[in-house]
Protein backbone atom coordinates (compact mmCIF):
# COMPACT_ATOMS: atom_id res chain seq x y z
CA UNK A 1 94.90 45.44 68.27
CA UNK A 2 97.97 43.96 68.12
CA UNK A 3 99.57 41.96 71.22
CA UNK A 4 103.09 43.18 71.25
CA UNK A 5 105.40 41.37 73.53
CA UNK A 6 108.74 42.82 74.20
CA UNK A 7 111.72 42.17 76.16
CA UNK A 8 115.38 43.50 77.02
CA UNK A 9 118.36 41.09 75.81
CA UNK A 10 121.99 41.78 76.77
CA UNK A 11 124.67 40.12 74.77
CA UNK A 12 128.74 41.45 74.28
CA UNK A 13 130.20 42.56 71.55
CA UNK A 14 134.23 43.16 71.81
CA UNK A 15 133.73 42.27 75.25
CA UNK A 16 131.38 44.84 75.99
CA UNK A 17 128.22 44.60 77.60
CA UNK A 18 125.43 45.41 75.42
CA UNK A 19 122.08 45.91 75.91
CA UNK A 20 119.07 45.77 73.00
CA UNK A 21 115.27 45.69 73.01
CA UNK A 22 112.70 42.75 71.01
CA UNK A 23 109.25 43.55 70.39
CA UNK A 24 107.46 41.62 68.64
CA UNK A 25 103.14 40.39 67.77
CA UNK A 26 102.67 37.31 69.85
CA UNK A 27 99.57 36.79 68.05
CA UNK A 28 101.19 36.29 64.55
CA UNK A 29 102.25 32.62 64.03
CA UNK A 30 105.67 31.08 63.02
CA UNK A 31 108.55 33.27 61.98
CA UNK A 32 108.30 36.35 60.81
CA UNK A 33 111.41 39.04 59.18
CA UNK A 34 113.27 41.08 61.38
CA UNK A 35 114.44 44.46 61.30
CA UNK A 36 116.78 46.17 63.30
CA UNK A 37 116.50 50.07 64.50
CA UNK A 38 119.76 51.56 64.79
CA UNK A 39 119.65 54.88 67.83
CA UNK A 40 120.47 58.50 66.99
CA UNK A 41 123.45 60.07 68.83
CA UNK A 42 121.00 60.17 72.26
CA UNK A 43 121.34 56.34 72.39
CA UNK A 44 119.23 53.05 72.77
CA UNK A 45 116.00 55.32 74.42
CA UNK A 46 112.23 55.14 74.40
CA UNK A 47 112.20 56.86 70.78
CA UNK A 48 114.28 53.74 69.55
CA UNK A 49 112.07 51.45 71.33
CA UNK A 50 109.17 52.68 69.84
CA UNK A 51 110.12 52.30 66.08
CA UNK A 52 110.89 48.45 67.29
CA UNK A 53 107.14 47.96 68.72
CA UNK A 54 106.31 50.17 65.78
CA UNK A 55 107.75 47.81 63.20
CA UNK A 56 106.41 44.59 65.28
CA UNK A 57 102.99 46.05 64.85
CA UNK A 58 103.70 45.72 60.97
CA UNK A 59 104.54 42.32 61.55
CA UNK A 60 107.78 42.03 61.78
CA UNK A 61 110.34 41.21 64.55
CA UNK A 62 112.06 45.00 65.91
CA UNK A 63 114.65 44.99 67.77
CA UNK A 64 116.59 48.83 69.06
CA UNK A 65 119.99 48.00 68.93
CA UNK A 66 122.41 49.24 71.56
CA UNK A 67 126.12 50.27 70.10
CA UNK A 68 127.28 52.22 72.86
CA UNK A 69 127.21 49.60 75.28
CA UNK A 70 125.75 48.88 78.83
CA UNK A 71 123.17 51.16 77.54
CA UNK A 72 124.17 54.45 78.06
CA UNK A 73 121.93 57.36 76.68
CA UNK A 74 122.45 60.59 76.53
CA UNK A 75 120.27 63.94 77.79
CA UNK A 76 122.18 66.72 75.98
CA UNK A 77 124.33 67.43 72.93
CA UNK A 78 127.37 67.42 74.67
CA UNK A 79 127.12 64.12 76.07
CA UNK A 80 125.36 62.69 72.99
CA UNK A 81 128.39 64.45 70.87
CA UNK A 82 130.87 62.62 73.37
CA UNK A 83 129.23 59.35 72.98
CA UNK A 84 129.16 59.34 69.51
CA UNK A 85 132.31 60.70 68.98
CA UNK A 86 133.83 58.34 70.92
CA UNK A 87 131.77 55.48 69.06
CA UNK A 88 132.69 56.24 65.35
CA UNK A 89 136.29 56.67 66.31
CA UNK A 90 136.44 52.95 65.76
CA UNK A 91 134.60 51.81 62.95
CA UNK A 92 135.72 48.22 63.02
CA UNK A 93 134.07 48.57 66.51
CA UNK A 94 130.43 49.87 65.17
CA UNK A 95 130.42 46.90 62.45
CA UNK A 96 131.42 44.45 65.45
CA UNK A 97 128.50 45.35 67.22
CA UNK A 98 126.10 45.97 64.72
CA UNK A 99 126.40 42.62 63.73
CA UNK A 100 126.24 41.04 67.32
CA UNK A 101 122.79 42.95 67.22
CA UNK A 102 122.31 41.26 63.74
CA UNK A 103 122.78 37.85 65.26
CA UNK A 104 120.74 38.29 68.19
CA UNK A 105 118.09 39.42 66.29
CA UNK A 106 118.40 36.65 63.79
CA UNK A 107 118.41 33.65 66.72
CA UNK A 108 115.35 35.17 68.68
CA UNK A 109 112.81 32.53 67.82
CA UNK A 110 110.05 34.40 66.01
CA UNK A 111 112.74 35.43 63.72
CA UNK A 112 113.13 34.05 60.15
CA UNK A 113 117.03 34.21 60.30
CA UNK A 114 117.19 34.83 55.93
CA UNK A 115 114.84 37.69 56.05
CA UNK A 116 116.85 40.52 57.90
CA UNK A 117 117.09 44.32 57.28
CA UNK A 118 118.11 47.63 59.50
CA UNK A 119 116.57 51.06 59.70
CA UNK A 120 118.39 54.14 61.39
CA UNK A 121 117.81 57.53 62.49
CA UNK A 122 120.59 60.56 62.53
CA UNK A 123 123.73 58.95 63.26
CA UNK A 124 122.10 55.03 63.20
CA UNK A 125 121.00 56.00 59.66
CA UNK A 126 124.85 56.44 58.42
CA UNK A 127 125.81 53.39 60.29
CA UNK A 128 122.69 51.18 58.17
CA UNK A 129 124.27 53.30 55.36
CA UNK A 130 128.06 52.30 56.21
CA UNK A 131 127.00 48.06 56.94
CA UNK A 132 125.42 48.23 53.68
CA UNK A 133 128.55 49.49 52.00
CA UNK A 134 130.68 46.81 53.74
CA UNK A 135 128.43 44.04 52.12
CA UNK A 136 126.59 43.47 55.61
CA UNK A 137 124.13 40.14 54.94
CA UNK A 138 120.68 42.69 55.01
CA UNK A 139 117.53 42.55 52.56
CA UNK A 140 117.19 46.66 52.65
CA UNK A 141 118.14 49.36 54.83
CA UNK A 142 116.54 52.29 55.41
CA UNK A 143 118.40 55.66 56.51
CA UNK A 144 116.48 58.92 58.01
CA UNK A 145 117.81 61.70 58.51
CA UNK A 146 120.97 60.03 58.57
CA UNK A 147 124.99 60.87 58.48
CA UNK A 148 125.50 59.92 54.47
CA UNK A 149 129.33 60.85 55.13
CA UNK A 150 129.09 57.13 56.88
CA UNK A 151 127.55 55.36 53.73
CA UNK A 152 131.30 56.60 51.55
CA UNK A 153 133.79 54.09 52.32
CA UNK A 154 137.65 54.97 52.14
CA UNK A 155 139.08 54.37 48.97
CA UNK A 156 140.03 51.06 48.94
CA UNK A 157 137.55 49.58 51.58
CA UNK A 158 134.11 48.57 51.88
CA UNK A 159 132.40 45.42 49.23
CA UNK A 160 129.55 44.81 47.21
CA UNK A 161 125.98 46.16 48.20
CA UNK A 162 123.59 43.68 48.14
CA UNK A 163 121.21 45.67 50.31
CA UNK A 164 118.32 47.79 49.03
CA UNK A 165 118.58 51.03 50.31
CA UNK A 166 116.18 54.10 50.85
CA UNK A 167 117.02 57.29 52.27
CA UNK A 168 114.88 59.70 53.08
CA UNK A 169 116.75 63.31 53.12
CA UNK A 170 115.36 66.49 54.98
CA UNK A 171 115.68 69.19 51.83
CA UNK A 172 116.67 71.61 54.72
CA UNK A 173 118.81 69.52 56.42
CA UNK A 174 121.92 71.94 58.18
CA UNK A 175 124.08 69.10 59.02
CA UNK A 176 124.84 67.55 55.93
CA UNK A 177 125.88 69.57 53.04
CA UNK A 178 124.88 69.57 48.94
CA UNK A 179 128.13 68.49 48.41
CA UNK A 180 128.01 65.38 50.87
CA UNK A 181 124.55 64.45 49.57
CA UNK A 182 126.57 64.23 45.69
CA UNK A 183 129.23 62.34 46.84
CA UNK A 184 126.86 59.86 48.66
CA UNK A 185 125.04 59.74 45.33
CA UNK A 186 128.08 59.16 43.39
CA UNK A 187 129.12 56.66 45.66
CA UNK A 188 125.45 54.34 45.14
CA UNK A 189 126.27 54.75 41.56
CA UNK A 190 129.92 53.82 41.70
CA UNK A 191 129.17 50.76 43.45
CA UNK A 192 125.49 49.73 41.39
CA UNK A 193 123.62 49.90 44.34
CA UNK A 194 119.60 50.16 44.21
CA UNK A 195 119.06 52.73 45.70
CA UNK A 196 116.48 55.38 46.14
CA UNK A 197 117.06 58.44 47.59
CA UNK A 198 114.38 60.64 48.70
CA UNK A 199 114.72 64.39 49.18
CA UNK A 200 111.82 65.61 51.49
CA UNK A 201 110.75 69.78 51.48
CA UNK A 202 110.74 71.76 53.94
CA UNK A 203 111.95 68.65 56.53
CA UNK A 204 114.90 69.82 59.16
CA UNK A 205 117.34 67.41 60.39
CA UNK A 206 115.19 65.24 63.02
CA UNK A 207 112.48 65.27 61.00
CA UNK A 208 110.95 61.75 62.31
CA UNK A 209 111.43 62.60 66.40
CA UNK A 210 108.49 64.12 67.77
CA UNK A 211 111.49 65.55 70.44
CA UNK A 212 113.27 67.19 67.95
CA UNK A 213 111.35 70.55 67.97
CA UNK A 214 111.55 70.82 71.79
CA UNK A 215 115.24 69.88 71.48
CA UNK A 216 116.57 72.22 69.17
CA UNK A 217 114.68 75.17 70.75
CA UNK A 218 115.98 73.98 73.87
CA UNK A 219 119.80 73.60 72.92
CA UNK A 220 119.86 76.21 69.84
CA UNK A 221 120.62 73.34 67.36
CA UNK A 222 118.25 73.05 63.75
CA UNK A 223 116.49 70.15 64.43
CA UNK A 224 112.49 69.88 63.83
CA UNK A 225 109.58 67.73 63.75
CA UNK A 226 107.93 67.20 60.51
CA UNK A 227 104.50 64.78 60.87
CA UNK A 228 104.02 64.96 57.18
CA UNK A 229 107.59 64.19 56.69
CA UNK A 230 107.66 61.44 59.18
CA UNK A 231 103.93 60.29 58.10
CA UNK A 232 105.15 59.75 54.44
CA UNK A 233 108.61 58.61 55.18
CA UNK A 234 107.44 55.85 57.22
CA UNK A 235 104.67 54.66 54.93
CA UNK A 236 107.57 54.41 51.65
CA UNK A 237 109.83 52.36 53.88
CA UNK A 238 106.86 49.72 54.45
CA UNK A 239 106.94 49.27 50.72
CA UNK A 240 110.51 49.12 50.54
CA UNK A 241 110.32 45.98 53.22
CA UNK A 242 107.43 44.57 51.57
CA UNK A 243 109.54 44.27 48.10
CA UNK A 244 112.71 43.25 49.29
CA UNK A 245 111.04 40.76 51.97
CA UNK A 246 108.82 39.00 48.83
């Protein structure tokens, strides 16, 4: 079994206190890639934790991100809602402190700074989506579930993707519409991106959250747990690291 340290790191971004979460396998020697986990709307919880010591038990360095600062989670739609809304209002804001994430991560010391990448759920998976578009220094990212409204940059903005990108798509996903998906898609091809988007049946919004059924019955909102969907997901975005880590 692995031996998976972890530990909590706060460091500012625009002045702001924020505060992320390492794990990583002590037993693996020297430096090792790193990949950062990007929260859904609830914030830097236990689920975004988990993906972190999930992804050190694949070897890697994890690290959950915090962009809300200090913190701060959420317990309910309204107060996720709030948080987030209040987040994306500033977009120069989000790429601030995604990358002082980015350089934390890169400067913890079982890090190998040159091997970097980002994975995100809901909202965190259109913000992977969106640094990617702005030319952010990352091997791959990997969205699920994610906003792809994020990963379209305004006419005018956003650079070169270097980053490879998967994105794994609930087919029944009620919060993004067909005709966001195509203009995602048109946008990866616009800009020669590699990138491979997955559409998964049958898979609600959430699909990867094990809370996700309990939470939409709870709040009346279509979100749902999908272990096949989550299973396979998971397994493809291994591969995706693997190649653009070699």
């Amino acid at each position: 079994m692995a031996n998976i340290q972890s530990q909590e790191i706060s460091y500012r971004a625009g002045g702001v206190e924020m505060r992320g979460y390492v794990a990583w396998n002590e037993d693996l020697e020297g430096q090792r890639p790193g990949v950062l986990v990007v929260h859904e709307w609830w914030g830097n919880n236990d689920y975004a934790r988990r993906r972190a010591d999930m992804l050190a038990e694949l070897g890697y360095t994890g690290m959950a991100v915090d962009l809300y600062g200090g913190g701060r989670t959420a317990d309910n739609p309204d107060s996720a809602g709030q948080l987030m809304t209040d987040l994306l209002s500033d977009l120069e804001a989000v790429r601030a402190r995604f990358d002082a994430g980015l350089e934390v991560l890169k400067a913890h010391g079982t890090t190998d700074a040159g091997k970097v990448a980002a994975i995100g759920y809901c909202m965190g998976g259109g913000i992977v989506l969106h640094m990617a578009r702005f030319g952010a220094d990352l091997a791959a990212v990997a969205s699920f579930h994610g906003a792809l409204p994020l990963g379209v940059a305004p006419a005018g903005e956003g650079g070169s993707v270097t980053a490879r990108i998967a994105v794994y798509h609930g087919e029944e996903d009620a919060f993004v519409t067909q005709e966001e998906v195509e203009a995602f898609k048109a946008e990866m091809r616009n800009t020669g991106a590699d990138c491979l988007f997955v559409t998964i049946p049958g898979a609600m919004h959430g699909f990867t959250n094990p809370m996700a059924t309990m939470n939409g019955e709870k709040y009346s909102i279509p979100l749902r747990y999908n272990e096949l969907a989550d299973c396979v997901s998971w397994d493809h975005m291994q591969l995706v690291l693997q190649s653009a880590f070699a």
